[in-house]
PDB file of N, CA and C in Angstrom:
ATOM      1  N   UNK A   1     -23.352  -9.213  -0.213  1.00  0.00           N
ATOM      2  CA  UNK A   1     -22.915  -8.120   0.637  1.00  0.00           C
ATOM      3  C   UNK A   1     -22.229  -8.639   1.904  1.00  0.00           C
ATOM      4  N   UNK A   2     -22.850  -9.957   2.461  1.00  0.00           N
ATOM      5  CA  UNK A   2     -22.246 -10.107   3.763  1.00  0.00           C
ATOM      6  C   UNK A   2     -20.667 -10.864   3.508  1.00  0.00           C
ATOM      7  N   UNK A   3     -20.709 -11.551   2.235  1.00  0.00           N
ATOM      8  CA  UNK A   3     -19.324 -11.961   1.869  1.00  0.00           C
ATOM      9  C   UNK A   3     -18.390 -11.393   1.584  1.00  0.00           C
ATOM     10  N   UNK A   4     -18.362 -10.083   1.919  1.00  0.00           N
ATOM     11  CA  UNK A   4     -16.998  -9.086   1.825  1.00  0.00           C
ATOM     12  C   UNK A   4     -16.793  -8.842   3.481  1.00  0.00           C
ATOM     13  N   UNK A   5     -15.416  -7.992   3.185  1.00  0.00           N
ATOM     14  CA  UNK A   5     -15.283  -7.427   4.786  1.00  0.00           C
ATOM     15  C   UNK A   5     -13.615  -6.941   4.816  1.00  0.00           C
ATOM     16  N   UNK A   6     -13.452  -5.720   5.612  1.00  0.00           N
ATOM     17  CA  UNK A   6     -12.724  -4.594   5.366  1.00  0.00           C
ATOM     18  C   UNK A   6     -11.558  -4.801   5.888  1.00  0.00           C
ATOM     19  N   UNK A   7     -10.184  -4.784   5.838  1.00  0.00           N
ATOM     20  CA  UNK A   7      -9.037  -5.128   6.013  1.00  0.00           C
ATOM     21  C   UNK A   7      -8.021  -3.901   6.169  1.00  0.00           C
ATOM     22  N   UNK A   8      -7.742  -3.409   7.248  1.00  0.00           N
ATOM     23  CA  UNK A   8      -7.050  -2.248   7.296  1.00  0.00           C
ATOM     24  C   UNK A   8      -5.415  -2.552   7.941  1.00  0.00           C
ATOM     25  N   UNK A   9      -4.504  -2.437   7.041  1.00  0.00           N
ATOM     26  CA  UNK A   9      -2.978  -2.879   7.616  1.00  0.00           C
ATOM     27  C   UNK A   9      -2.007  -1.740   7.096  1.00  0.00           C
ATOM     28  N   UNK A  10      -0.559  -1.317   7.586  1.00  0.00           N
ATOM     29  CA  UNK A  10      -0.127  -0.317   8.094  1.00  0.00           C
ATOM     30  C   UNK A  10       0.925  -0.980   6.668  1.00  0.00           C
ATOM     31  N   UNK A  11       1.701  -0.241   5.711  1.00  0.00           N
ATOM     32  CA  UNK A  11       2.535  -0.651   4.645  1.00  0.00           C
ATOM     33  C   UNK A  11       3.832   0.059   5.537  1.00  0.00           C
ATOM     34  N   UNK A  12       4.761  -1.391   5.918  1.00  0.00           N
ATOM     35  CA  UNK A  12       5.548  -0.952   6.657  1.00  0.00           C
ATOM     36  C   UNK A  12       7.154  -0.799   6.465  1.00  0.00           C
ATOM     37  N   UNK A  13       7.059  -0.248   4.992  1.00  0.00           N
ATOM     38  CA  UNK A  13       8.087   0.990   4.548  1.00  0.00           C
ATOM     39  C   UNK A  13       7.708   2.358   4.336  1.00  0.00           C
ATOM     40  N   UNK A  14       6.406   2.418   4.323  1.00  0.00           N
ATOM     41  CA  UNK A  14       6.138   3.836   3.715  1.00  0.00           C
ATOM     42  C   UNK A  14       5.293   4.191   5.237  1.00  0.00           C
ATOM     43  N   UNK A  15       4.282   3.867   5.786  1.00  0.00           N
ATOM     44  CA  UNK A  15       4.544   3.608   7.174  1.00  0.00           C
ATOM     45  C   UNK A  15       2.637   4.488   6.909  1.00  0.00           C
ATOM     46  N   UNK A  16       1.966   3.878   5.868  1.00  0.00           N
ATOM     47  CA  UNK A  16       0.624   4.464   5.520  1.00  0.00           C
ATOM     48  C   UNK A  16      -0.119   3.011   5.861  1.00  0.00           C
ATOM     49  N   UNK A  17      -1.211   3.834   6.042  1.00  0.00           N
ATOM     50  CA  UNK A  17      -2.624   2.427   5.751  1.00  0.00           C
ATOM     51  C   UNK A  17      -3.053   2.225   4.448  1.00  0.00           C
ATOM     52  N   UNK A  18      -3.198   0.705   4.384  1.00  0.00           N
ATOM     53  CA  UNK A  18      -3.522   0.464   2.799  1.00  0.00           C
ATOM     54  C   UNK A  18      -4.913  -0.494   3.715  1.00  0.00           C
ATOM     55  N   UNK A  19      -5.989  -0.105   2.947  1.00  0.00           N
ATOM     56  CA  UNK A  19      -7.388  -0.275   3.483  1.00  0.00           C
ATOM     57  C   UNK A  19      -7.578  -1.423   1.934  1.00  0.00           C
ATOM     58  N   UNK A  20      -8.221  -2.773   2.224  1.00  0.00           N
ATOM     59  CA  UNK A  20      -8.241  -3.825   1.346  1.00  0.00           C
ATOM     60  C   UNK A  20     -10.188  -4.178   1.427  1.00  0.00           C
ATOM     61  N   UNK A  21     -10.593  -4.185   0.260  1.00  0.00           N
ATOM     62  CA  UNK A  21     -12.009  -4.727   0.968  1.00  0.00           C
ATOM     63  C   UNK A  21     -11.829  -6.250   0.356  1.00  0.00           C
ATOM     64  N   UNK A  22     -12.086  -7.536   1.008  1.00  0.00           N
ATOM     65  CA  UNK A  22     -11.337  -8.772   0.901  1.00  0.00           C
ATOM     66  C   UNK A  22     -12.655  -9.715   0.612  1.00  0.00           C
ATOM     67  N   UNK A  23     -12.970 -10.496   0.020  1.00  0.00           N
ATOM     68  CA  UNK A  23     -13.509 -11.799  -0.236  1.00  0.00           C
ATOM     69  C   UNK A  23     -13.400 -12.683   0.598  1.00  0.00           C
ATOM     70  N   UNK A  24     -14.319 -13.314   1.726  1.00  0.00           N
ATOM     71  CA  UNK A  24     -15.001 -13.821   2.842  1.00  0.00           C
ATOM     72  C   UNK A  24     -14.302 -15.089   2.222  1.00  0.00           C
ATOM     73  N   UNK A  25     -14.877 -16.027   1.541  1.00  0.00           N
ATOM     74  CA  UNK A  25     -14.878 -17.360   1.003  1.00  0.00           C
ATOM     75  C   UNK A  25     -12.982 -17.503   0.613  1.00  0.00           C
ATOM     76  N   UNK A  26     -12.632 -16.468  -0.212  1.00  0.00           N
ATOM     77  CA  UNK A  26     -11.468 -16.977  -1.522  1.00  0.00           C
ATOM     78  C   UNK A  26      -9.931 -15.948  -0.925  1.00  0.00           C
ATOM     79  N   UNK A  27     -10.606 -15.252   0.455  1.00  0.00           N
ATOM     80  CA  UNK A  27      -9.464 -14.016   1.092  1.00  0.00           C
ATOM     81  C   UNK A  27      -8.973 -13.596  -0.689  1.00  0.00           C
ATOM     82  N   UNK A  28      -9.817 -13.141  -1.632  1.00  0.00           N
ATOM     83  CA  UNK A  28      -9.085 -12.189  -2.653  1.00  0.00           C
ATOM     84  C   UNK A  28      -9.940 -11.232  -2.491  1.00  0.00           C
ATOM     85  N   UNK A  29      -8.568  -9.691  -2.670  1.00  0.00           N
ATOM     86  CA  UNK A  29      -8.447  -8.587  -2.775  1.00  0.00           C
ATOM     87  C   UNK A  29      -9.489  -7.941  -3.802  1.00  0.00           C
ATOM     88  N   UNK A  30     -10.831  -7.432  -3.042  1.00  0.00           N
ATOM     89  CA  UNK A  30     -11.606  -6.847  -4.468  1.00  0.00           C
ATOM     90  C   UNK A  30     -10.947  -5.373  -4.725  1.00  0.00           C
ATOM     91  N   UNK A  31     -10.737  -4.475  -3.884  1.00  0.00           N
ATOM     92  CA  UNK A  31     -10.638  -3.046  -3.810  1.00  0.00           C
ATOM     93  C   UNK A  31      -9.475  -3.222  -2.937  1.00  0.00           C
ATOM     94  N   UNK A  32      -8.634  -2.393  -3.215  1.00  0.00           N
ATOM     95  CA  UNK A  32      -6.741  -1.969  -2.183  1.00  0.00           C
ATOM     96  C   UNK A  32      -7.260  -0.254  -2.583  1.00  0.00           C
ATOM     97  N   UNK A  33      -7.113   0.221  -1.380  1.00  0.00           N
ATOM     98  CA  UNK A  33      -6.555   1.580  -1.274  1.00  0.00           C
ATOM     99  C   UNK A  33      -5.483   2.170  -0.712  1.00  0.00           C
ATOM    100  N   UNK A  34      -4.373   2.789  -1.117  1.00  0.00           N
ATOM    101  CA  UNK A  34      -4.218   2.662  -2.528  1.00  0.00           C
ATOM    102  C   UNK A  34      -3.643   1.690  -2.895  1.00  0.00           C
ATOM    103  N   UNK A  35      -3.823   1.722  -4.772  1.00  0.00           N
ATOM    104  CA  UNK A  35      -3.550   0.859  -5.603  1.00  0.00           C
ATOM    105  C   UNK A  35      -2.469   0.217  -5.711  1.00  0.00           C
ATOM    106  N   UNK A  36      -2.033  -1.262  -5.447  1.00  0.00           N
ATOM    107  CA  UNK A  36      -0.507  -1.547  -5.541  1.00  0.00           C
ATOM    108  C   UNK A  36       0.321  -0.846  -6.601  1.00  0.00           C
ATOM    109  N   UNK A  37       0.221  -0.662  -7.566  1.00  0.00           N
ATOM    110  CA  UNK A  37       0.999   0.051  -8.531  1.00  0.00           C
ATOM    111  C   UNK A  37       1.291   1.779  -7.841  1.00  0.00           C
ATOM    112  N   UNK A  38       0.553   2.263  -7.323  1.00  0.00           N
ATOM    113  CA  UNK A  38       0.592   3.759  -6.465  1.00  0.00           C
ATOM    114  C   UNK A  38       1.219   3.267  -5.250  1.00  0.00           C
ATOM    115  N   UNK A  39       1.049   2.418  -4.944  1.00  0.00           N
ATOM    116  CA  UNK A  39       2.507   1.833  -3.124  1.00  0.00           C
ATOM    117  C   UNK A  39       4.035   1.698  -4.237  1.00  0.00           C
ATOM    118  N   UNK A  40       3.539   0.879  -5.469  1.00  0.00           N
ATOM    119  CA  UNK A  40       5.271   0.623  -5.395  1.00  0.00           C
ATOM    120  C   UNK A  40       5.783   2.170  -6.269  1.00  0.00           C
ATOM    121  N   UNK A  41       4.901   2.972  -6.755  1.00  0.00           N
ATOM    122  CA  UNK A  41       5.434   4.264  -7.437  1.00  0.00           C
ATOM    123  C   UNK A  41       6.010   4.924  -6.304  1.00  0.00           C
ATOM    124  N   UNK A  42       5.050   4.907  -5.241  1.00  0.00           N
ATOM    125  CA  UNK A  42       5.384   6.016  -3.889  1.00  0.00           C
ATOM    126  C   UNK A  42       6.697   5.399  -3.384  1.00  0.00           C
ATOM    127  N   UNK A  43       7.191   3.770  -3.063  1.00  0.00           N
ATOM    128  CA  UNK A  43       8.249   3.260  -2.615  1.00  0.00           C
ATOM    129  C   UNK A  43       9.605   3.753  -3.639  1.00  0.00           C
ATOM    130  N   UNK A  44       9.836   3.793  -4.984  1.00  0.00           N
ATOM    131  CA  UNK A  44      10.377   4.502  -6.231  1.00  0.00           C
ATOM    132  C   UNK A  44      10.914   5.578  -5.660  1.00  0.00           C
ATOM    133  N   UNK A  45       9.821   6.553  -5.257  1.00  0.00           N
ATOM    134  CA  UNK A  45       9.754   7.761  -5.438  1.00  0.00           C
ATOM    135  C   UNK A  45      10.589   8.039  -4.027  1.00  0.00           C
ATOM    136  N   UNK A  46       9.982   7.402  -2.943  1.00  0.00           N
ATOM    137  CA  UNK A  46      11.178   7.810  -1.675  1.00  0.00           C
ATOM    138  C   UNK A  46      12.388   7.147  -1.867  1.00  0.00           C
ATOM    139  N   UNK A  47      12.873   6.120  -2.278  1.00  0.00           N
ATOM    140  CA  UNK A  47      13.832   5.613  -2.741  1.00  0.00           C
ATOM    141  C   UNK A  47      14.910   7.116  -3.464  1.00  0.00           C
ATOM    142  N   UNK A  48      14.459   7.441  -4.743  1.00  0.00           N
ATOM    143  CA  UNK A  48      14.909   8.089  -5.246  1.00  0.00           C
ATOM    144  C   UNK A  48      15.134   9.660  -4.398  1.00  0.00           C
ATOM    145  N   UNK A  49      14.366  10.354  -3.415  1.00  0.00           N
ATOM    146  CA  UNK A  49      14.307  11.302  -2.672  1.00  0.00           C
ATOM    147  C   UNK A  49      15.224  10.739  -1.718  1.00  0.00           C
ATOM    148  N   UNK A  50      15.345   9.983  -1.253  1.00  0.00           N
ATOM    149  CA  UNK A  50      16.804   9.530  -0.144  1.00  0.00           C
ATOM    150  C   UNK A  50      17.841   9.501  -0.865  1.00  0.00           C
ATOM    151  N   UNK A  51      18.206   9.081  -2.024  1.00  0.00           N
ATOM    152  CA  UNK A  51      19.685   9.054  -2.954  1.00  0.00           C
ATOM    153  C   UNK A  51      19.664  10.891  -2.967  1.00  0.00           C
ATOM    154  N   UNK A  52      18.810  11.403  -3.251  1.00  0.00           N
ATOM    155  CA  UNK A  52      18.971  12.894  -3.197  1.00  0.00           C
ATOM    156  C   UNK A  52      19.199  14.041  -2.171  1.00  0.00           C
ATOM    157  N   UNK A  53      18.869  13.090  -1.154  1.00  0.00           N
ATOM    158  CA  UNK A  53      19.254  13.505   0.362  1.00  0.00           C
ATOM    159  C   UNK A  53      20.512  13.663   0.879  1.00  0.00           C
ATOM    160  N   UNK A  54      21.006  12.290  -0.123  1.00  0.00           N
ATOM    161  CA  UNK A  54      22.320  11.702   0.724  1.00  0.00           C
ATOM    162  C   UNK A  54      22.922  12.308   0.141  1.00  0.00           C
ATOM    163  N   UNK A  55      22.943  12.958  -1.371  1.00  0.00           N
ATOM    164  CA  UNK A  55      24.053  13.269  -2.156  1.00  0.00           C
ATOM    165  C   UNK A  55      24.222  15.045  -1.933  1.00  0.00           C
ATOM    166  N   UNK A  56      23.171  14.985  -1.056  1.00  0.00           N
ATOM    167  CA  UNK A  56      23.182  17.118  -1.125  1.00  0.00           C
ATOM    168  C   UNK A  56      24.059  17.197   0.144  1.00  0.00           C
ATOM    169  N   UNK A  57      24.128  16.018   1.436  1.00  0.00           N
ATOM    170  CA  UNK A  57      24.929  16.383   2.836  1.00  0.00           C
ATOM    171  C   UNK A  57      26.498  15.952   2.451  1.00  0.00           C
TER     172      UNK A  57
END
C-alpha cells in the first residue's frame, strides 16, 4: 500500500487532468484516469470537430 502514490498532471492539448496512480520503486503507471486510448479518442475527436468548424465559417 505504501508503494503506490497519486500523480495528478494537466493533458496539455485537451487541457483536462489525467490522475495516474504510479509505482514508488519502478515510476510504472498502475491506474491512468482516463484511459490513454480515451485521451487519444478525445484528441481524434477534437481534431475532427475543428476541421468541421473551419469548413462551416
Amino acid at each position: 500500500m505504501l508503494s503506490k502514490y497519486l500523480k495528478i498532471d494537466i493533458d496539455q492539448e485537451l487541457e483536462i487532468p489525467v490522475v495516474k496512480i504510479m509505482e514508488k520503486d519502478t515510476n510504472r503507471v498502475i491506474r491512468q484516469i482516463p484511459p490513454e486510448y480515451l485521451l487519444e479518442l478525445m484528441k481524434c475527436i477534437d481534431q475532427l470537430l475543428g476541421l468541421l468548424m473551419e469548413r462551416k465559417v
